[in-house]
N, C-alpha and C. Protein backbone atom coordinates (compact mmCIF):
# COMPACT_ATOMS: atom_id res chain seq x y z
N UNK A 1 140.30 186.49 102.94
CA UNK A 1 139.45 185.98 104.02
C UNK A 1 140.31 185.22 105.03
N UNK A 2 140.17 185.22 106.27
CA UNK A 2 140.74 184.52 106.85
C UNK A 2 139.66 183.82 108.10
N UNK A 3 140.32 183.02 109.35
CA UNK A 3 139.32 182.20 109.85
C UNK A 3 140.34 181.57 111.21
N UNK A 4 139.32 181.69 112.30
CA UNK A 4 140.12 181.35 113.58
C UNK A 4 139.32 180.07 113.78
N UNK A 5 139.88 178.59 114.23
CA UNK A 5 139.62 177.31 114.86
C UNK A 5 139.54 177.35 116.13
N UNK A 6 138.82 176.91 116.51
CA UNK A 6 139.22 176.40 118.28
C UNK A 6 138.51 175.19 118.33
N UNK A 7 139.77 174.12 118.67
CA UNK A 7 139.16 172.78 118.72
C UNK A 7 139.26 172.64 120.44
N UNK A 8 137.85 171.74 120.36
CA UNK A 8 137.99 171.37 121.96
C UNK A 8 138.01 169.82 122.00
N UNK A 9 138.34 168.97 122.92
CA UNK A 9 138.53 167.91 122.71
C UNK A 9 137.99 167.54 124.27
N UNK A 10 136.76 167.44 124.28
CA UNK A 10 135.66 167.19 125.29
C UNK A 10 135.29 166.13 125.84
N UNK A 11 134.55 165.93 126.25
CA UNK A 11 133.44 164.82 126.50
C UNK A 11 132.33 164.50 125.90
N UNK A 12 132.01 162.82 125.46
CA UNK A 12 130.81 162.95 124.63
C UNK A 12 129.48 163.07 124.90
N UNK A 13 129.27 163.20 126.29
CA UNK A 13 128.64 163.33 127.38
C UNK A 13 127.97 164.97 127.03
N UNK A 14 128.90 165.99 126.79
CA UNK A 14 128.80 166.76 126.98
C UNK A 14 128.37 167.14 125.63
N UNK A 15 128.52 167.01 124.53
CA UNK A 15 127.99 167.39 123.72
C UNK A 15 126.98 168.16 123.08
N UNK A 16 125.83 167.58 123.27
CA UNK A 16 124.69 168.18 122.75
C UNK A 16 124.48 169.78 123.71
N UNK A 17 125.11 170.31 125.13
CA UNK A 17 125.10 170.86 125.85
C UNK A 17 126.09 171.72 125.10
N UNK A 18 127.23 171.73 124.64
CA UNK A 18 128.02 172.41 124.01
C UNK A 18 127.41 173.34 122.90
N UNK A 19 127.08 172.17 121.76
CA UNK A 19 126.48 172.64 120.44
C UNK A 19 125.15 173.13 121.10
N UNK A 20 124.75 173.71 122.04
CA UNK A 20 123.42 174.28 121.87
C UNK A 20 124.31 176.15 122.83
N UNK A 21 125.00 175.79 123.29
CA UNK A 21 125.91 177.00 123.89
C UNK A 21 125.96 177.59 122.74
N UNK A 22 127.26 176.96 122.02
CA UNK A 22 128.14 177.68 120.39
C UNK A 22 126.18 178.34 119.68
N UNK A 23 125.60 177.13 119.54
CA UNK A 23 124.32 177.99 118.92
C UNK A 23 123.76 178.62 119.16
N UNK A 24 123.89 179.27 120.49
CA UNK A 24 122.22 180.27 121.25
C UNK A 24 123.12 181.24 121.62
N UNK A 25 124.34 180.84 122.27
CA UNK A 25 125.18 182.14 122.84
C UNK A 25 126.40 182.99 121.55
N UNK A 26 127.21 181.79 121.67
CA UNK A 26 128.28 181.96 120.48
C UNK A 26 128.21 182.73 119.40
N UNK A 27 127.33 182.14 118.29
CA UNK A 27 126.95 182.64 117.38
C UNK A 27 126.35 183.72 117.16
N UNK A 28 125.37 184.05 117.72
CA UNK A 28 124.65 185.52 117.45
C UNK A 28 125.61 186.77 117.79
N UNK A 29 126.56 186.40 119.38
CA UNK A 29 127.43 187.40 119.31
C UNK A 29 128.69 187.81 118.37
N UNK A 30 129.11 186.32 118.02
CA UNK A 30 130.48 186.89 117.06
C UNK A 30 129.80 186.81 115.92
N UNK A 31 128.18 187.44 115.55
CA UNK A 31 127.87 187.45 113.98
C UNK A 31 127.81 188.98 114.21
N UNK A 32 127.73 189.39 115.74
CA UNK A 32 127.68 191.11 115.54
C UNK A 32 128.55 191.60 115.50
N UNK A 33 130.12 191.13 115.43
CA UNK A 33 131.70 191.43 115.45
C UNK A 33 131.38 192.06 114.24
N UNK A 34 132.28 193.16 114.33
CA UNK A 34 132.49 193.77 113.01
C UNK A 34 133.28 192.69 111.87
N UNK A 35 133.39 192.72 110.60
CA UNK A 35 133.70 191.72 109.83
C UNK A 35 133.96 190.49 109.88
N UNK A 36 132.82 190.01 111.11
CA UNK A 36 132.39 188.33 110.49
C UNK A 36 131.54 187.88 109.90
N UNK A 37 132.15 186.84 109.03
CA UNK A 37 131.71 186.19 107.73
C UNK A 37 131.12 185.02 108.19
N UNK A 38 130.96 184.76 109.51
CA UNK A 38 129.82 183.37 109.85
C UNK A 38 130.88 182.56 110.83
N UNK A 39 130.07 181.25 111.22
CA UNK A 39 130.45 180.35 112.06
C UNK A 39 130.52 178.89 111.23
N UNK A 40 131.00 178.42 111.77
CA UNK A 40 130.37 176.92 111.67
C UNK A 40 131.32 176.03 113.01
N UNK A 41 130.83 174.46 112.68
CA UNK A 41 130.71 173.78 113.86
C UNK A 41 130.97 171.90 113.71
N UNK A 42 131.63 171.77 113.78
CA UNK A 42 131.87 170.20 113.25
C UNK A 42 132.07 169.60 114.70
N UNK A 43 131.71 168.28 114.80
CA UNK A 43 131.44 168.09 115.81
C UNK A 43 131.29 166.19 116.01
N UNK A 44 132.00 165.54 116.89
CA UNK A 44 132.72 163.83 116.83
C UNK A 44 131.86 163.35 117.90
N UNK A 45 130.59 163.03 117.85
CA UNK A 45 129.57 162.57 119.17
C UNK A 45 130.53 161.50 119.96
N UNK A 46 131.02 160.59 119.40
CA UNK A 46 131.91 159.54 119.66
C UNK A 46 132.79 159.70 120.83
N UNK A 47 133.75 160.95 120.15
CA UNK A 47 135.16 160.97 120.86
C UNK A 47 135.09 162.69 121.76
N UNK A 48 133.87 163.64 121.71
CA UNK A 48 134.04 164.93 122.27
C UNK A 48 134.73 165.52 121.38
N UNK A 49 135.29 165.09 120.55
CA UNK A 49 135.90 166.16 119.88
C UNK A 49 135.37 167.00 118.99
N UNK A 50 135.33 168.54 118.70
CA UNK A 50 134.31 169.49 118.23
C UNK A 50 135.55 170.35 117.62
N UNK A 51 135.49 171.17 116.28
CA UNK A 51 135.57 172.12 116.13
C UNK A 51 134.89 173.67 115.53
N UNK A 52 134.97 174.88 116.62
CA UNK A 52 134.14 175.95 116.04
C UNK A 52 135.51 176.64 115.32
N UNK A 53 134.37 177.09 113.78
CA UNK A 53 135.33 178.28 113.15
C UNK A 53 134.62 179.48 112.66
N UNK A 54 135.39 180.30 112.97
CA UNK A 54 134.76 181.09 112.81
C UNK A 54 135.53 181.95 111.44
N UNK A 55 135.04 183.05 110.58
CA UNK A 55 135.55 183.27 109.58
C UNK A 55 135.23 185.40 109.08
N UNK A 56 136.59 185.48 109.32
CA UNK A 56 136.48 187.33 109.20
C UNK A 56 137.16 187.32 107.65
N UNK A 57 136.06 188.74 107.50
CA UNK A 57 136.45 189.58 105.92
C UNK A 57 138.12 189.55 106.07
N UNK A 58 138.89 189.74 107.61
CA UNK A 58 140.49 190.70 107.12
C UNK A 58 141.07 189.84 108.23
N UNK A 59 142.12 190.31 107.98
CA UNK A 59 143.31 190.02 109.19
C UNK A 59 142.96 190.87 110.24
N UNK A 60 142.88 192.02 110.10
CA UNK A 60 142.50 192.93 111.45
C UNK A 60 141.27 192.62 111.98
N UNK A 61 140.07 192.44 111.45
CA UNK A 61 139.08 192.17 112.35
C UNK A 61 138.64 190.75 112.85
N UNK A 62 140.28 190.00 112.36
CA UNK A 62 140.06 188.51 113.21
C UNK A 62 141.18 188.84 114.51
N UNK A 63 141.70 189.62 114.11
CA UNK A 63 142.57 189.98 115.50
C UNK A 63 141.93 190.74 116.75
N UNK A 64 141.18 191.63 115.77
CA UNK A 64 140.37 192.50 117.01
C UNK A 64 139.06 191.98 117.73
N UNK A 65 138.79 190.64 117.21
CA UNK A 65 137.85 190.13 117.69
C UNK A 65 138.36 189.30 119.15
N UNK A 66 139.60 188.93 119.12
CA UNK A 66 140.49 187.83 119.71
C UNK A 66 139.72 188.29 121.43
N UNK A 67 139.93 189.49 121.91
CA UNK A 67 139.18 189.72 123.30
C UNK A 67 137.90 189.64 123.54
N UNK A 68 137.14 190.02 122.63
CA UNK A 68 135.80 189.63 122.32
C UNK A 68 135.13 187.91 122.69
N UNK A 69 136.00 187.27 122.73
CA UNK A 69 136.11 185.83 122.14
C UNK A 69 136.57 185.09 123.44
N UNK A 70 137.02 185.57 123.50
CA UNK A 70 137.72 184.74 124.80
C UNK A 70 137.20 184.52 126.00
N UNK A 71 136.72 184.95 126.47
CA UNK A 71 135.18 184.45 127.59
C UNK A 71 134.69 183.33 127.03
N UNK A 72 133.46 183.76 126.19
CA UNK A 72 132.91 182.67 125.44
C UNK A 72 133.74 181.15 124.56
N UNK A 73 134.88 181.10 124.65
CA UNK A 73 135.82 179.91 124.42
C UNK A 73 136.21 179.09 125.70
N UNK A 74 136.39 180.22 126.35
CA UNK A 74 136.29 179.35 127.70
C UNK A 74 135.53 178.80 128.44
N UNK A 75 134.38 179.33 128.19
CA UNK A 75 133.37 178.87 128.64
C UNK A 75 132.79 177.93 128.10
N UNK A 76 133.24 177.55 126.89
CA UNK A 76 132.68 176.73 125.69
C UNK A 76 133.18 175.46 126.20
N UNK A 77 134.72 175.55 126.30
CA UNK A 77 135.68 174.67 126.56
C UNK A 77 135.04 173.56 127.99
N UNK A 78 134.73 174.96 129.35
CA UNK A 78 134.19 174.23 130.57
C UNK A 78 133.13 173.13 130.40
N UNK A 79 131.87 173.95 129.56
CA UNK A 79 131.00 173.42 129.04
C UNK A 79 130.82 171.76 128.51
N UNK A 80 131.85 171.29 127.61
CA UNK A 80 132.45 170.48 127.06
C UNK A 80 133.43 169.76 127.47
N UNK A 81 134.01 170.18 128.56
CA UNK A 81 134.89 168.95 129.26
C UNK A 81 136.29 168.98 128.80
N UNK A 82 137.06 169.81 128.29
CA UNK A 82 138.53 169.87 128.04
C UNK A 82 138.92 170.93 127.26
N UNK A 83 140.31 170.74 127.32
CA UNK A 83 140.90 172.49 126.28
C UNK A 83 140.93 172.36 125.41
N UNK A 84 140.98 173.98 125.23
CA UNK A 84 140.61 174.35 124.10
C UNK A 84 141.72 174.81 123.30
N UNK A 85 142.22 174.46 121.75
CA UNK A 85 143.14 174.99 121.14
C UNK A 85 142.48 175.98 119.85
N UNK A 86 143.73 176.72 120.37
CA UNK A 86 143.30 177.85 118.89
C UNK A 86 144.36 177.82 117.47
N UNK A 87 143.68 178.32 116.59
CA UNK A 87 144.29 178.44 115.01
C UNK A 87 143.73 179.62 114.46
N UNK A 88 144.94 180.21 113.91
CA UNK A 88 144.19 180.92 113.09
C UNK A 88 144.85 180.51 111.53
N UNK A 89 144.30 181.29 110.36
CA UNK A 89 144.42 180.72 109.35
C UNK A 89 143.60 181.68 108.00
N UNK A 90 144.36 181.43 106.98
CA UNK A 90 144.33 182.64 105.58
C UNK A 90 143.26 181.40 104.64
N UNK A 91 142.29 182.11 104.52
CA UNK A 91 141.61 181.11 103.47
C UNK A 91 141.36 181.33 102.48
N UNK A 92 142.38 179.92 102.03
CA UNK A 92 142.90 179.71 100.43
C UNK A 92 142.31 179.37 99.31
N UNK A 93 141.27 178.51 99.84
CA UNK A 93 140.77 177.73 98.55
C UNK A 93 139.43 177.69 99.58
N UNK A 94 138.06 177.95 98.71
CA UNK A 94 136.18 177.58 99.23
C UNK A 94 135.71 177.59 97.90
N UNK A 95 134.94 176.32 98.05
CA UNK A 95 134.09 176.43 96.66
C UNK A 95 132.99 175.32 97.15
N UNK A 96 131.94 175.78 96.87
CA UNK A 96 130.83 174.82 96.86
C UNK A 96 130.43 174.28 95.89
N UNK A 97 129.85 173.32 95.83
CA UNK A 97 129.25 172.22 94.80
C UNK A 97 127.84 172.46 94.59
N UNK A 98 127.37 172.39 96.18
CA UNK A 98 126.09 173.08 96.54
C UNK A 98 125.85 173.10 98.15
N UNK A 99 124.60 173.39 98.23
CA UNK A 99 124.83 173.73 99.57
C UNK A 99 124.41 172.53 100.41
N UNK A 100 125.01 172.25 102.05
CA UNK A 100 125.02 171.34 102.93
C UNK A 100 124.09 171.29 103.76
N UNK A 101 123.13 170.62 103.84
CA UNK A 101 121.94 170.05 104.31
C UNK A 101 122.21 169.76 105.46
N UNK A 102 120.70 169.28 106.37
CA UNK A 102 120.49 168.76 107.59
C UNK A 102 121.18 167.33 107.44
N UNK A 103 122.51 166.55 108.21
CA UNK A 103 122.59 165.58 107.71
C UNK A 103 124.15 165.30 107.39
N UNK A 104 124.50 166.42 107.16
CA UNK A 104 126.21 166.65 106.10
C UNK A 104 126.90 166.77 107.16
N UNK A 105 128.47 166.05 106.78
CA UNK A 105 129.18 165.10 107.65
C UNK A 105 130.40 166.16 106.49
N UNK A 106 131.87 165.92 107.66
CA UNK A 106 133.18 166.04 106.39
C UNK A 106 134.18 165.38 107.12
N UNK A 107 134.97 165.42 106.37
CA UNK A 107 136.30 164.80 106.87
C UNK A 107 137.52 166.00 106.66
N UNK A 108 138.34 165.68 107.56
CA UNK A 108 139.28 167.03 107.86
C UNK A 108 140.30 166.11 107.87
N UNK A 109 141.25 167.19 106.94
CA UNK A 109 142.87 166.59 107.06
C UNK A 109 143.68 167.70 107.28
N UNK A 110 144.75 167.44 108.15
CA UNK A 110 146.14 168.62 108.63
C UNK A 110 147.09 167.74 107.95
N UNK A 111 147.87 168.94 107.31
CA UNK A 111 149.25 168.36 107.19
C UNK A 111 149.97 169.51 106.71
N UNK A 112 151.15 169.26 106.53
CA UNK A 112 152.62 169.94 106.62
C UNK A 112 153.33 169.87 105.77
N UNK A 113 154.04 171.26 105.80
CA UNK A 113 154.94 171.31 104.24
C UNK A 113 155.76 172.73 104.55
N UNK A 114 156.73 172.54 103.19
CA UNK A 114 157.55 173.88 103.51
C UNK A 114 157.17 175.01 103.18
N UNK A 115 156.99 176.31 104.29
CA UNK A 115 156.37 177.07 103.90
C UNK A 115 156.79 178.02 102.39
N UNK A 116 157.54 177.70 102.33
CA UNK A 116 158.41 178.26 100.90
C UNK A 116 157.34 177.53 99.84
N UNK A 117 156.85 176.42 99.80
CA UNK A 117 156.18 176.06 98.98
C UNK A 117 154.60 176.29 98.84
N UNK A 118 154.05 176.99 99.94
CA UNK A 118 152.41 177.16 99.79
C UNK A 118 151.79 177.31 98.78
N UNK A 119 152.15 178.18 98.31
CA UNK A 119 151.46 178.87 97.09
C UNK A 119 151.36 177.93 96.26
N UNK A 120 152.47 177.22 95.56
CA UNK A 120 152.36 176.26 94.55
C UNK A 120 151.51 175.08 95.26
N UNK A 121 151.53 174.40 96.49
CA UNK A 121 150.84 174.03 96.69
C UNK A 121 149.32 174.40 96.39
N UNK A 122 148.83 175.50 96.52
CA UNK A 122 147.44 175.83 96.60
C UNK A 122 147.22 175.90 95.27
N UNK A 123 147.99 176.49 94.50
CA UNK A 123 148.01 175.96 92.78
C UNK A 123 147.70 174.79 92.38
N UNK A 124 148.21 173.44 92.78
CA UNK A 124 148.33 172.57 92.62
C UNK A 124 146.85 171.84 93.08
N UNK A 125 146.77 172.46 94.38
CA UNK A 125 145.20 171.68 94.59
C UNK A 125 144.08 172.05 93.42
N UNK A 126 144.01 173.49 93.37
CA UNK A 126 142.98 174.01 92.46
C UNK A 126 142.88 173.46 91.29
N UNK A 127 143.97 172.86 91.30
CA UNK A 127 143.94 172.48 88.88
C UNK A 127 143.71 171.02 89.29
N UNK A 128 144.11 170.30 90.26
CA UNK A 128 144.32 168.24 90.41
C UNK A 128 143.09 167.94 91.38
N UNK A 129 143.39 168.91 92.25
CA UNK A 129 141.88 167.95 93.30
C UNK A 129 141.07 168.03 93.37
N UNK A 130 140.26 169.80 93.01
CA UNK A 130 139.17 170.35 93.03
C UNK A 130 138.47 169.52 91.51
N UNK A 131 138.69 169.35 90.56
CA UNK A 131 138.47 168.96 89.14
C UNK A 131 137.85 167.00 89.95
N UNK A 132 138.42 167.06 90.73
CA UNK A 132 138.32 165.18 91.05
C UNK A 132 136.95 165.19 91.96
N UNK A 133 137.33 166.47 92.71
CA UNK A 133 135.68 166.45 94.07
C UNK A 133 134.77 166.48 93.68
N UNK A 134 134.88 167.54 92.40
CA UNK A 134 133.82 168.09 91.78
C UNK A 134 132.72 166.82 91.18
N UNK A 135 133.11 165.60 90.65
CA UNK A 135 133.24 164.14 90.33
C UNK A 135 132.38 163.20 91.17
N UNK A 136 132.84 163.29 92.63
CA UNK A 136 132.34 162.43 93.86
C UNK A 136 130.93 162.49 94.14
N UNK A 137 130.37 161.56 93.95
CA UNK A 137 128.88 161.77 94.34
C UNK A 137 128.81 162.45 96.25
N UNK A 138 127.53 163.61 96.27
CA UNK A 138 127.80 163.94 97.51
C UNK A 138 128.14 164.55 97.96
N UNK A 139 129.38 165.29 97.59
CA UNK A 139 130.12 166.09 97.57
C UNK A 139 129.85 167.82 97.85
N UNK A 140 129.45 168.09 98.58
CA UNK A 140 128.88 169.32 98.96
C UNK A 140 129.76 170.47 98.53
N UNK A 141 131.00 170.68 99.08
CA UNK A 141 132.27 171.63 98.96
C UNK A 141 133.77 171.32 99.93
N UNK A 142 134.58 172.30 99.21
CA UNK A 142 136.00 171.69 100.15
C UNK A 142 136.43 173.06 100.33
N UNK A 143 137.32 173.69 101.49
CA UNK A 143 138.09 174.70 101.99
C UNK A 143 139.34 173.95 102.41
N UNK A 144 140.20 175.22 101.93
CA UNK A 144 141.62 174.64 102.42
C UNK A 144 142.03 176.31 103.14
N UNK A 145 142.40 176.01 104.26
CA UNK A 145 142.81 176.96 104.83
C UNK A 145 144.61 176.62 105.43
N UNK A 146 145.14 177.64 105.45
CA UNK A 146 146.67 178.10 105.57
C UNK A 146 147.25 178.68 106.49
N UNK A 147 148.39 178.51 107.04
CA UNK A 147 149.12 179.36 107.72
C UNK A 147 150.32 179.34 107.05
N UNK A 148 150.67 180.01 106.34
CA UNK A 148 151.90 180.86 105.40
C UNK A 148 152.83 180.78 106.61
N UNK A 149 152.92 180.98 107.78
CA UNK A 149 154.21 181.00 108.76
C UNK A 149 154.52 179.91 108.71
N UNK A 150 153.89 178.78 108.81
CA UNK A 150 154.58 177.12 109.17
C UNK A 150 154.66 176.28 107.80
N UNK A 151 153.24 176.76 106.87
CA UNK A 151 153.44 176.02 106.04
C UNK A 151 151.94 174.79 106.20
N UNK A 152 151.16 175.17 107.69
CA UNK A 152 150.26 174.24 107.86
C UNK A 152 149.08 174.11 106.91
N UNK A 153 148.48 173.59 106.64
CA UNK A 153 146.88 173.55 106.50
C UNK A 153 146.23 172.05 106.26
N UNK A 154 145.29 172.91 106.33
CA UNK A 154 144.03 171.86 106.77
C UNK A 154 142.48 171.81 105.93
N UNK A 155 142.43 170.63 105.31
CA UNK A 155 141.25 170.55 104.18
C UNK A 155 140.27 170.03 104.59
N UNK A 156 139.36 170.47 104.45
CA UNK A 156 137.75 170.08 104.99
C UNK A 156 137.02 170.00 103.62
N UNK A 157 136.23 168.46 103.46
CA UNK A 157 135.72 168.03 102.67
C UNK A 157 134.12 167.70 103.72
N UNK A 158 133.34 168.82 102.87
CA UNK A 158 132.03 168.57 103.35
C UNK A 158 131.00 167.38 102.47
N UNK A 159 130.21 166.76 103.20
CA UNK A 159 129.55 165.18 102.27
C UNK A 159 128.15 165.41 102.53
N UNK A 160 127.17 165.23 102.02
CA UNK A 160 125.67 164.91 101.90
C UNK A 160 125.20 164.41 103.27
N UNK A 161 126.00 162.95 103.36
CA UNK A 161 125.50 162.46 104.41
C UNK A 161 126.46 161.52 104.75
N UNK A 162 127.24 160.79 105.96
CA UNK A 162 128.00 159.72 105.95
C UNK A 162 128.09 158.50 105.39
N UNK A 163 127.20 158.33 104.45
CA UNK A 163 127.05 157.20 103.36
C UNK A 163 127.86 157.69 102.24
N UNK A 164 127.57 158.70 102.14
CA UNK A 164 128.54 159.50 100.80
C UNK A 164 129.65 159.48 100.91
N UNK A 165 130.30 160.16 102.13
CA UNK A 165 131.80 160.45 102.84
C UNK A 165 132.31 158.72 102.54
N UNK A 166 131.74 157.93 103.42
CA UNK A 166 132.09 156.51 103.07
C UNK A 166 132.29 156.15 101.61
N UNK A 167 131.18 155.80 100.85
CA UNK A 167 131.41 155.93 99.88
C UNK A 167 132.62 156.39 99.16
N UNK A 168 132.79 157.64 99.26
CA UNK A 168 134.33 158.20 98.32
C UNK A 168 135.79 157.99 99.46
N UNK A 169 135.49 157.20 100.24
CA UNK A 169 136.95 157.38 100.94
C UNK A 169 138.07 157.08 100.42
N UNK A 170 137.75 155.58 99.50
CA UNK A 170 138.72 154.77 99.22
C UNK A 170 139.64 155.71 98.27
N UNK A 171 138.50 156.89 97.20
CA UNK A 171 138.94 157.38 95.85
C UNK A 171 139.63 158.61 96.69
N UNK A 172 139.05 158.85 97.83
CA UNK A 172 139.39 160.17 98.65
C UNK A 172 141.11 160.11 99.03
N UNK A 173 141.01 158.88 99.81
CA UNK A 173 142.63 158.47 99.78
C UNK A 173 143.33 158.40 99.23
N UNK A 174 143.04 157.70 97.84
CA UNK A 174 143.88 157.64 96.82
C UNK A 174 144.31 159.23 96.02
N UNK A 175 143.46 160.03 95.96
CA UNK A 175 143.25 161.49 95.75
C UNK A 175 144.27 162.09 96.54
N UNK A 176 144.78 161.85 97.91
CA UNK A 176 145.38 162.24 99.22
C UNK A 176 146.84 162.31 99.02
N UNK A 177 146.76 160.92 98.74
CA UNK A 177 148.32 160.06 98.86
C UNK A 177 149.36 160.86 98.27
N UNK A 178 148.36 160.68 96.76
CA UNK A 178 149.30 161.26 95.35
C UNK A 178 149.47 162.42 95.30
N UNK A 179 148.70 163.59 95.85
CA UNK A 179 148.64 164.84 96.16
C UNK A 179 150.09 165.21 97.00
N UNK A 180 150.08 164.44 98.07
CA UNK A 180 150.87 164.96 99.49
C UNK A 180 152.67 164.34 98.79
N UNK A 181 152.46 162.93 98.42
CA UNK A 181 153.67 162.34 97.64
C UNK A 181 153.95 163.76 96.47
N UNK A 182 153.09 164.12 95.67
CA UNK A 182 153.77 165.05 94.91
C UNK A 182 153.96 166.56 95.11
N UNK A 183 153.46 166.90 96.23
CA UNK A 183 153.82 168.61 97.03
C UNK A 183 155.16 167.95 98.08
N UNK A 184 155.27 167.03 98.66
CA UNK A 184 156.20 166.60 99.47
C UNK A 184 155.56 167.15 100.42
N UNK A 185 154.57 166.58 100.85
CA UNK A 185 153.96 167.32 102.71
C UNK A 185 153.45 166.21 103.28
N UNK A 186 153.13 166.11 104.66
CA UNK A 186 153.04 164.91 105.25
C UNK A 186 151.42 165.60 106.20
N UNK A 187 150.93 164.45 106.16
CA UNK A 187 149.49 164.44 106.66
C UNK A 187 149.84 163.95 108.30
N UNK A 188 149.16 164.87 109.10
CA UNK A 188 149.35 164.72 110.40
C UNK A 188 148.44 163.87 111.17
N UNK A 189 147.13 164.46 110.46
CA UNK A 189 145.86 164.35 110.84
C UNK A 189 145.05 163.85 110.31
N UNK A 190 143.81 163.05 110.29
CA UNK A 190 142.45 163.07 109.37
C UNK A 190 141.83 162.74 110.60
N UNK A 191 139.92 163.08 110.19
CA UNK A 191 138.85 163.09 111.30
C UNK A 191 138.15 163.11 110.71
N UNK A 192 137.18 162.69 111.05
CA UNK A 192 135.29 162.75 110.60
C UNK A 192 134.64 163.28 111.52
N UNK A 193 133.53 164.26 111.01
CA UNK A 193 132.51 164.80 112.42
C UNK A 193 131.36 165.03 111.67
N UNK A 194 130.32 165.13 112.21
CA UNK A 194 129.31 165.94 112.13
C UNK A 194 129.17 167.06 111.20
N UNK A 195 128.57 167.77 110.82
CA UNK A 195 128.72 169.39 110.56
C UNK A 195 127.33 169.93 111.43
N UNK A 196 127.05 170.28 112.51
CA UNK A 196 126.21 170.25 113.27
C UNK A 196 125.66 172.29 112.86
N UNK A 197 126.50 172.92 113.00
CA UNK A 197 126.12 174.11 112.19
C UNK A 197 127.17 174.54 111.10
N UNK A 198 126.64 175.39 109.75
CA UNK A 198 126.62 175.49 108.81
C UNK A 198 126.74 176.77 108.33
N UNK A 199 127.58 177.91 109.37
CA UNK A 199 126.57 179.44 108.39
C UNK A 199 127.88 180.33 107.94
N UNK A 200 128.68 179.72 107.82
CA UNK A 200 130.08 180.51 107.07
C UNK A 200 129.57 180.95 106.09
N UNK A 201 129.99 182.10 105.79
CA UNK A 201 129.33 182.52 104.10
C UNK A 201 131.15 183.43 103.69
N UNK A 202 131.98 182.44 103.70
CA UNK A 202 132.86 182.80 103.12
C UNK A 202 132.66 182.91 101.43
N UNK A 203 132.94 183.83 101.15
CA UNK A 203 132.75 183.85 99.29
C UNK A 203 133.83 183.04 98.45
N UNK A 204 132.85 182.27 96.97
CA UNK A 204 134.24 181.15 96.52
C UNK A 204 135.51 182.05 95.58
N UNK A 205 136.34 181.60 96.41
CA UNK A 205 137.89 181.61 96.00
C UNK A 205 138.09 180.96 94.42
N UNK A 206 137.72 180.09 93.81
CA UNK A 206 137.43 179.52 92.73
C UNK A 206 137.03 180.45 91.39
């Protein structure tokens, strides 16, 4: 499975005008792309910052979608008040707990490592971190998605509701630290948003 990002980093102004675009326009068309596996939509009322992902059966029909797409990103982008960056990405690890409600919030982390090491990395999450989430009250599901060229990825921990997410941060961090200290990779990033839409139906990797 794999899965293309495009983060926009907007206005908060603009918001609710965005997420109703990605929902009425966006979505229905790249659900008629040949091998897509859904959308979803996270989204920072606060700061404009939003990301849509979208998620194909293959490598080829996330490539062949790429012209398809590109109008509607841009337009997404205008919509919302700033540019737009793209990712694409091999997805490594999805497993649900259960499913994410009206309400469910996650927190996203990027970070970095040698790409020589991925794999064991993704080993390593599956047997130490997934066993710990599974634990967290709240806890909806986590995806870790990859780019094998750099070595990047990026973990999305979906939560019940932002009382929950709060709740496990402190254990979440501590979960983080020891993880990244023992793959040797360095965290670039973390964020909290919204999960404003929900309809990836990537199948669990687990």
């Amino acid at each position: 499975m794999y899965a293309r990002s495009t983060t926009v980093r907007g206005t908060p102004e603009a918001m609710d005008e965005g997420i109703a675009y990605v929902r009425d326009k966006v979505m229905p068309a790249v659900g008629q792309m040949e091998g897509c596996v859904g959308l979803s939509m996270l989204a920072d009322r606060d700061s404009g910052r939003c990301i849509v992902t979208t998620s194909w059966a293959d490598a080829d029909s996330m490539k062949a979608s790429a012209g398809g797409v590109m109008a509607m990103r841009e337009r997404a982008a205008e919509i919302m008040g700033g540019p737009a960056e793209v990712q694409e990405w091999e997805v490594a690890v999805m497993h649900r707990m259960h499913t994410a409600h009206h309400g469910a919030c996650a927190r996203v982390i990027w970070n970095d490592g040698d790409p020589a090491d991925a794999d064991r990395m993704i080993d390593s999450f599956r047997m130490t971190i997934l066993p710990q989430l599974e634990d967290l009250p709240g806890c909806c599901s986590v995806s870790v998605m990859l780019d094998h060229s750099s070595g990047r990825a990026v973990v999305t921990t979906t939560y019940d509701s932002p009382q929950d997410m709060a709740g496990a941060k402190d254990r979440a961090i501590q979960m983080r630290e020891e993880f990244v200290r023992q793959l040797n990779r360095t965290v670039t990033d973390v964020a909290e948003f919204e999960l404003v839409l929900a309809h990836l139906r990537v199948p669990e990797t687990v």
